[in-house]
N, C-alpha and C. Protein backbone atom coordinates (compact mmCIF):
# COMPACT_ATOMS: atom_id res chain seq x y z
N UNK A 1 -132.03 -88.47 19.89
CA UNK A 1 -131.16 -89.15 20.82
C UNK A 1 -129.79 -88.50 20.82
N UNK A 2 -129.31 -88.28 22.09
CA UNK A 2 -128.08 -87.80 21.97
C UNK A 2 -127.46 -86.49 21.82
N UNK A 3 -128.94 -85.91 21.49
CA UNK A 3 -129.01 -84.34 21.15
C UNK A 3 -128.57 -83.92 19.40
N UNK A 4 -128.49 -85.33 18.83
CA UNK A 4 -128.91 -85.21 17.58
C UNK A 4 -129.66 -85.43 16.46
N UNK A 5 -130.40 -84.45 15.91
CA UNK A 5 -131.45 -84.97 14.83
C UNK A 5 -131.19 -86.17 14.03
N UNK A 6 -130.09 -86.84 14.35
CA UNK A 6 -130.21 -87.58 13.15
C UNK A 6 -130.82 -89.39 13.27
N UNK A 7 -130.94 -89.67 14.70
CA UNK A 7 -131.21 -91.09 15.43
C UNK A 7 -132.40 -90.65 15.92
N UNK A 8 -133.89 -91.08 15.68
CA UNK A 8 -134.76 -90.55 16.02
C UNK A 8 -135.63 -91.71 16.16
N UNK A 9 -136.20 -91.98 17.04
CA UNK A 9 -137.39 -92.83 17.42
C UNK A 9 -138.25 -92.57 17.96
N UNK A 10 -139.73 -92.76 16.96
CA UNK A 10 -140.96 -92.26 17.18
C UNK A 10 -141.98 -93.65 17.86
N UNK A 11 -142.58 -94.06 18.71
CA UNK A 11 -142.81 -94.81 18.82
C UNK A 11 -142.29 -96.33 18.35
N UNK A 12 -142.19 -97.37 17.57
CA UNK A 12 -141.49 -98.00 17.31
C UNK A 12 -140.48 -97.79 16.11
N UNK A 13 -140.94 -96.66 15.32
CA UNK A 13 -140.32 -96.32 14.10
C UNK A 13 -139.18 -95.63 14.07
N UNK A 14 -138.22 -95.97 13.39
CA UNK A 14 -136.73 -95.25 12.87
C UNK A 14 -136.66 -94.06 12.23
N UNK A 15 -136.32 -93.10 12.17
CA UNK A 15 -136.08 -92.04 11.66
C UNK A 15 -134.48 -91.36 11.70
N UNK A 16 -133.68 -91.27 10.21
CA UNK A 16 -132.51 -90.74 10.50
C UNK A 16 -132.75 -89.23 9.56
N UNK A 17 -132.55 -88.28 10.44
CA UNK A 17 -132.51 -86.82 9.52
C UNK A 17 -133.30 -86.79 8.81
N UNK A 18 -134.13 -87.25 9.76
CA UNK A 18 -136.00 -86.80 9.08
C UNK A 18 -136.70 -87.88 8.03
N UNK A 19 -135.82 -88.85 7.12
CA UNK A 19 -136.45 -89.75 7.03
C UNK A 19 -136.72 -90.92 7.42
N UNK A 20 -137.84 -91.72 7.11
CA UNK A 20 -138.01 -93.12 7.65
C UNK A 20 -137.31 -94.30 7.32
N UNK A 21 -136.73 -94.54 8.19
CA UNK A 21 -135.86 -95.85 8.08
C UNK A 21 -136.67 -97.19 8.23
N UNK A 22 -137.47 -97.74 9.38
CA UNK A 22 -137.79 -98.84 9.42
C UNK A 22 -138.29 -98.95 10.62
N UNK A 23 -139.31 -100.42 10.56
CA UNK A 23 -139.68 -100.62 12.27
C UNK A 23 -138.20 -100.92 13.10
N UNK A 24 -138.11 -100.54 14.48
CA UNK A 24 -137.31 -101.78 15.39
C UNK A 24 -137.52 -103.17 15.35
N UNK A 25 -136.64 -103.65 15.74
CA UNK A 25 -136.77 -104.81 16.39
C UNK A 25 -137.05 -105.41 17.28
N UNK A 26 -137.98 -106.20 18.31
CA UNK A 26 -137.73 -106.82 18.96
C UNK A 26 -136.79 -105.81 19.99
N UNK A 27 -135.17 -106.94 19.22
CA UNK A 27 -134.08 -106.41 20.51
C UNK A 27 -133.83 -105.20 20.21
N UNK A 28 -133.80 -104.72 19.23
CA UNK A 28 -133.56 -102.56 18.99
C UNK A 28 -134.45 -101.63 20.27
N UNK A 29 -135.83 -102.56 20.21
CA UNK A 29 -136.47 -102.08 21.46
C UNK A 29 -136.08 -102.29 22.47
N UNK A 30 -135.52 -103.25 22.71
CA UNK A 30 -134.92 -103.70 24.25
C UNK A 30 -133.63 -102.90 24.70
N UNK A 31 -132.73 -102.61 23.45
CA UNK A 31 -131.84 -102.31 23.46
C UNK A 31 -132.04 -100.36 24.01
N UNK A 32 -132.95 -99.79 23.23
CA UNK A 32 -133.59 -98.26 23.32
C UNK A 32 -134.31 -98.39 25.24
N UNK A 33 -134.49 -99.55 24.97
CA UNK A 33 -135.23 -98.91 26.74
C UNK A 33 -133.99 -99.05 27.61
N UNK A 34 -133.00 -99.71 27.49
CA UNK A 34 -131.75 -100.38 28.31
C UNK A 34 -131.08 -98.71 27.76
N UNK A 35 -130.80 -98.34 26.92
CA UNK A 35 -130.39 -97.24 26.84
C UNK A 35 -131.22 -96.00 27.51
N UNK A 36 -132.33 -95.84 27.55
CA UNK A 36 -133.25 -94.91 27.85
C UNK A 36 -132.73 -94.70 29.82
N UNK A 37 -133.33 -96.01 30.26
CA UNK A 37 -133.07 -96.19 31.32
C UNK A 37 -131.18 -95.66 31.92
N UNK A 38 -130.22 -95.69 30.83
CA UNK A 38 -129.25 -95.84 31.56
C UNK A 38 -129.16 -94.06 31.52
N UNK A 39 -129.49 -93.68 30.17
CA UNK A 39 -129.67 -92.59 30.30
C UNK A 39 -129.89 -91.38 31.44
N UNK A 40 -130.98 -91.90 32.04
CA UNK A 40 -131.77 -91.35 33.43
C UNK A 40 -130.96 -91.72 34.49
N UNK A 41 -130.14 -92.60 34.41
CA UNK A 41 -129.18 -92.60 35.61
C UNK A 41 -128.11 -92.41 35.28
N UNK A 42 -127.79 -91.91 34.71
CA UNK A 42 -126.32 -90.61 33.96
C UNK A 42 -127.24 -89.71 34.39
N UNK A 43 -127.78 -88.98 34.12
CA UNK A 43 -128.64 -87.69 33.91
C UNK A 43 -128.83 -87.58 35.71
N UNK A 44 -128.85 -88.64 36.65
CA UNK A 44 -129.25 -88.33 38.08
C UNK A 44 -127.68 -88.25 38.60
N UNK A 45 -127.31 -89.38 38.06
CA UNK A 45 -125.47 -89.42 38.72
C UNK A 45 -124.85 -87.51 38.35
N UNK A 46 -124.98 -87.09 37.35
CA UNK A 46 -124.17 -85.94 37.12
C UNK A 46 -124.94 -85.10 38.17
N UNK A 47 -126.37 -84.70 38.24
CA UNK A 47 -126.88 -83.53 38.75
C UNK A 47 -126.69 -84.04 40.73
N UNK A 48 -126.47 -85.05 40.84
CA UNK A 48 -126.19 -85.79 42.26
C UNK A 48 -124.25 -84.75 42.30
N UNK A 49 -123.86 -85.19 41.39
CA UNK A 49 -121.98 -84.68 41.20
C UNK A 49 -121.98 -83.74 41.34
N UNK A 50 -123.04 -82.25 40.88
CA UNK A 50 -122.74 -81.14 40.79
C UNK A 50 -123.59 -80.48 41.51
N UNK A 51 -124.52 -81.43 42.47
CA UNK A 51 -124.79 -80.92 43.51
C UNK A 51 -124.09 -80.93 44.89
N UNK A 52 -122.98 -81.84 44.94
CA UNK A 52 -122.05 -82.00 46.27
C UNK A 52 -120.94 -81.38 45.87
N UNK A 53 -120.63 -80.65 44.06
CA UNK A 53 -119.51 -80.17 43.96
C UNK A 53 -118.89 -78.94 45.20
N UNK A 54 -119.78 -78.05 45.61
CA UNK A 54 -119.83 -77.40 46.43
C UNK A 54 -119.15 -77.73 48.00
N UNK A 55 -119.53 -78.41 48.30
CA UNK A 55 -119.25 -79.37 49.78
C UNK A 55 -117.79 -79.95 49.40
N UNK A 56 -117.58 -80.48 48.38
CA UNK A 56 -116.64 -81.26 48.33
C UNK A 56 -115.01 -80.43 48.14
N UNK A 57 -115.62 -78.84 47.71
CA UNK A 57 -114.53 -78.11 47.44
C UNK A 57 -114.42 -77.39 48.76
N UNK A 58 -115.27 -77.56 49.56
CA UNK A 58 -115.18 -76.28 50.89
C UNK A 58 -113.97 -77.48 51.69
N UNK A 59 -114.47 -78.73 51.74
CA UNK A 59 -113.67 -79.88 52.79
C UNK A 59 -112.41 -80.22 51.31
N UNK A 60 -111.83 -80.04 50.76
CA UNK A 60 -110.71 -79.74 50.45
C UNK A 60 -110.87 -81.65 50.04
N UNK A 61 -112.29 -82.35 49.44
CA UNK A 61 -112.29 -83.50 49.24
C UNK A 61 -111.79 -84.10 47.96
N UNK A 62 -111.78 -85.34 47.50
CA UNK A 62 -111.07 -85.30 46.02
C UNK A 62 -112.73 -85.12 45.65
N UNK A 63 -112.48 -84.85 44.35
CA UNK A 63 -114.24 -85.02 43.50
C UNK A 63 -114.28 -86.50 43.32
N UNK A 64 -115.32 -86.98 42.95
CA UNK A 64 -115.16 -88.46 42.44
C UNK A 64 -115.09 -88.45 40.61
N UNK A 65 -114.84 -89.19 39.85
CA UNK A 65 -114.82 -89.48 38.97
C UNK A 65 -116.25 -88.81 37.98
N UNK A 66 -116.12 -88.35 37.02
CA UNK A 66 -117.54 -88.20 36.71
C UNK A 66 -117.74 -89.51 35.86
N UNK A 67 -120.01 -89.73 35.61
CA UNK A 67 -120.04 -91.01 34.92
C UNK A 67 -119.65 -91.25 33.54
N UNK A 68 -119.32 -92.06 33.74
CA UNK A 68 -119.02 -92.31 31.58
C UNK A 68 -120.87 -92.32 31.24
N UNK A 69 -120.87 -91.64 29.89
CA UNK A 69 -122.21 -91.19 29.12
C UNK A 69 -122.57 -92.44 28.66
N UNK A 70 -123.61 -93.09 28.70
CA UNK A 70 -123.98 -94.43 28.00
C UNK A 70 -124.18 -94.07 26.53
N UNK A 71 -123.56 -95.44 25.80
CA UNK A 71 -123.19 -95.31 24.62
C UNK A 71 -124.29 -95.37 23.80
N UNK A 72 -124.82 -94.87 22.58
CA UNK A 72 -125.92 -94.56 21.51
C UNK A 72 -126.23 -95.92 21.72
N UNK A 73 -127.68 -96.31 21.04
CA UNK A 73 -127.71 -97.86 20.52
C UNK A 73 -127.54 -98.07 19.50
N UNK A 74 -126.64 -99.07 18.99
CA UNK A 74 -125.68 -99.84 17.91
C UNK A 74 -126.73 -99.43 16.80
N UNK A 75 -128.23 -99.44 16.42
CA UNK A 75 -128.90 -98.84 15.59
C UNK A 75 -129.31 -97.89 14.71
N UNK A 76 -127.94 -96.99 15.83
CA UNK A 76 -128.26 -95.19 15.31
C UNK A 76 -126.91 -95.20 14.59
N UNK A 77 -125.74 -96.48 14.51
CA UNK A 77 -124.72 -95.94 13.81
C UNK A 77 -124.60 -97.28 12.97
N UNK A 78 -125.63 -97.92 12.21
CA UNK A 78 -125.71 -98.52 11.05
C UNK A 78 -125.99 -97.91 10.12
N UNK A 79 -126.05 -98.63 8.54
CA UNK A 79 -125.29 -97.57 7.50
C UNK A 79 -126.42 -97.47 7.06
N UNK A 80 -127.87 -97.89 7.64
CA UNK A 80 -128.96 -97.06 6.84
C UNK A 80 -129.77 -96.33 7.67
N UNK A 81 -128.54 -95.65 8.79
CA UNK A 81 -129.09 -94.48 9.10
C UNK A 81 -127.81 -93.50 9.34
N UNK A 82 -126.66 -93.56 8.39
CA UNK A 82 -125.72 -92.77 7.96
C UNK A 82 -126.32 -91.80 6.97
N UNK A 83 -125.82 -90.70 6.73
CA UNK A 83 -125.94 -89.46 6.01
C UNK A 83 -124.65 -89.11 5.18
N UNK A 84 -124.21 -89.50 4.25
CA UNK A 84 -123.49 -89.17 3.53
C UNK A 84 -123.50 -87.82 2.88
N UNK A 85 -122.67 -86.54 3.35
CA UNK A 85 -122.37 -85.42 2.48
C UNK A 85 -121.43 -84.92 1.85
N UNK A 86 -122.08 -85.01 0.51
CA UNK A 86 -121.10 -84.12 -0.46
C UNK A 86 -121.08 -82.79 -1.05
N UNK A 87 -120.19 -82.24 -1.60
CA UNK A 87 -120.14 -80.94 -2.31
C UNK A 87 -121.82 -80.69 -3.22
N UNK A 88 -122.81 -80.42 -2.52
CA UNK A 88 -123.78 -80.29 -3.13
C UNK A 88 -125.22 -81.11 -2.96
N UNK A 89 -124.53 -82.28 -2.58
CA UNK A 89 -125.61 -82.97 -2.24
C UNK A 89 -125.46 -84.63 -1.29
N UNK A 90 -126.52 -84.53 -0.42
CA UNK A 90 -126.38 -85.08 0.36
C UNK A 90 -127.12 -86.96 0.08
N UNK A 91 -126.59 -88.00 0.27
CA UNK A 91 -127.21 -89.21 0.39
C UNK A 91 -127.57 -90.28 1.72
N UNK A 92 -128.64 -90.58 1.60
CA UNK A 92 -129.12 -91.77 2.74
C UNK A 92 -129.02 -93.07 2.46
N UNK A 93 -128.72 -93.73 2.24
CA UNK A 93 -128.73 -95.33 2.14
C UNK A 93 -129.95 -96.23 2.73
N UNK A 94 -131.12 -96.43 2.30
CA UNK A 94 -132.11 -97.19 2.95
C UNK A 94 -132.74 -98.26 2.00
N UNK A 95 -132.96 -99.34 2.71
CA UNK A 95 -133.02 -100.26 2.25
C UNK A 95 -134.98 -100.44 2.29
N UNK A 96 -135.70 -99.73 2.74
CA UNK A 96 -136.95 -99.72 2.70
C UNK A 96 -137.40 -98.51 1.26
């Protein structure tokens, strides 16, 4: 997610930086498809933006705003799927 290894969801299962964290929830799932979905319409809004960029610079138009990126789900930045690194060695915090 996000374009980083470290928030990873395999079918219902958690994965941070390769290890297993835990099932979802319920709402973690609801929350991953509400993200998924908003995803795909960021991903259409930009390539829609930088396909009229063209047109919009010949007619001397303003650009519009680009979209704000929908935010991770609240899941991928709890602390048992943080990565703690230190001088040597690295820690996960998991409660499974």
């Amino acid at each position: 997610m996000g374009g980083s290894v470290g928030c990873v969801v395999t079918g219902q299962k958690l994965f941070s930086h390769g290890n297993f964290i835990r099932d979802l929830t319920e709402n973690e799932i609801d929350e991953l498809t509400k993200y998924r979905k908003d995803m795909n319409d960021f991903k259409k809004k930009i390539e829609e933006a930088f396909a009229n960029a063209e047109e919009l610079a010949k007619s001397n138009s303003t650009i519009p705003p680009m979209p704000l990126r929908p935010s991770m789900p609240g899941f991928c930045s709890k602390p048992d799927t943080t990565l703690y690194i230190f001088a040597g060695c690295t820690v996960q915090v998991s409660s499974s």
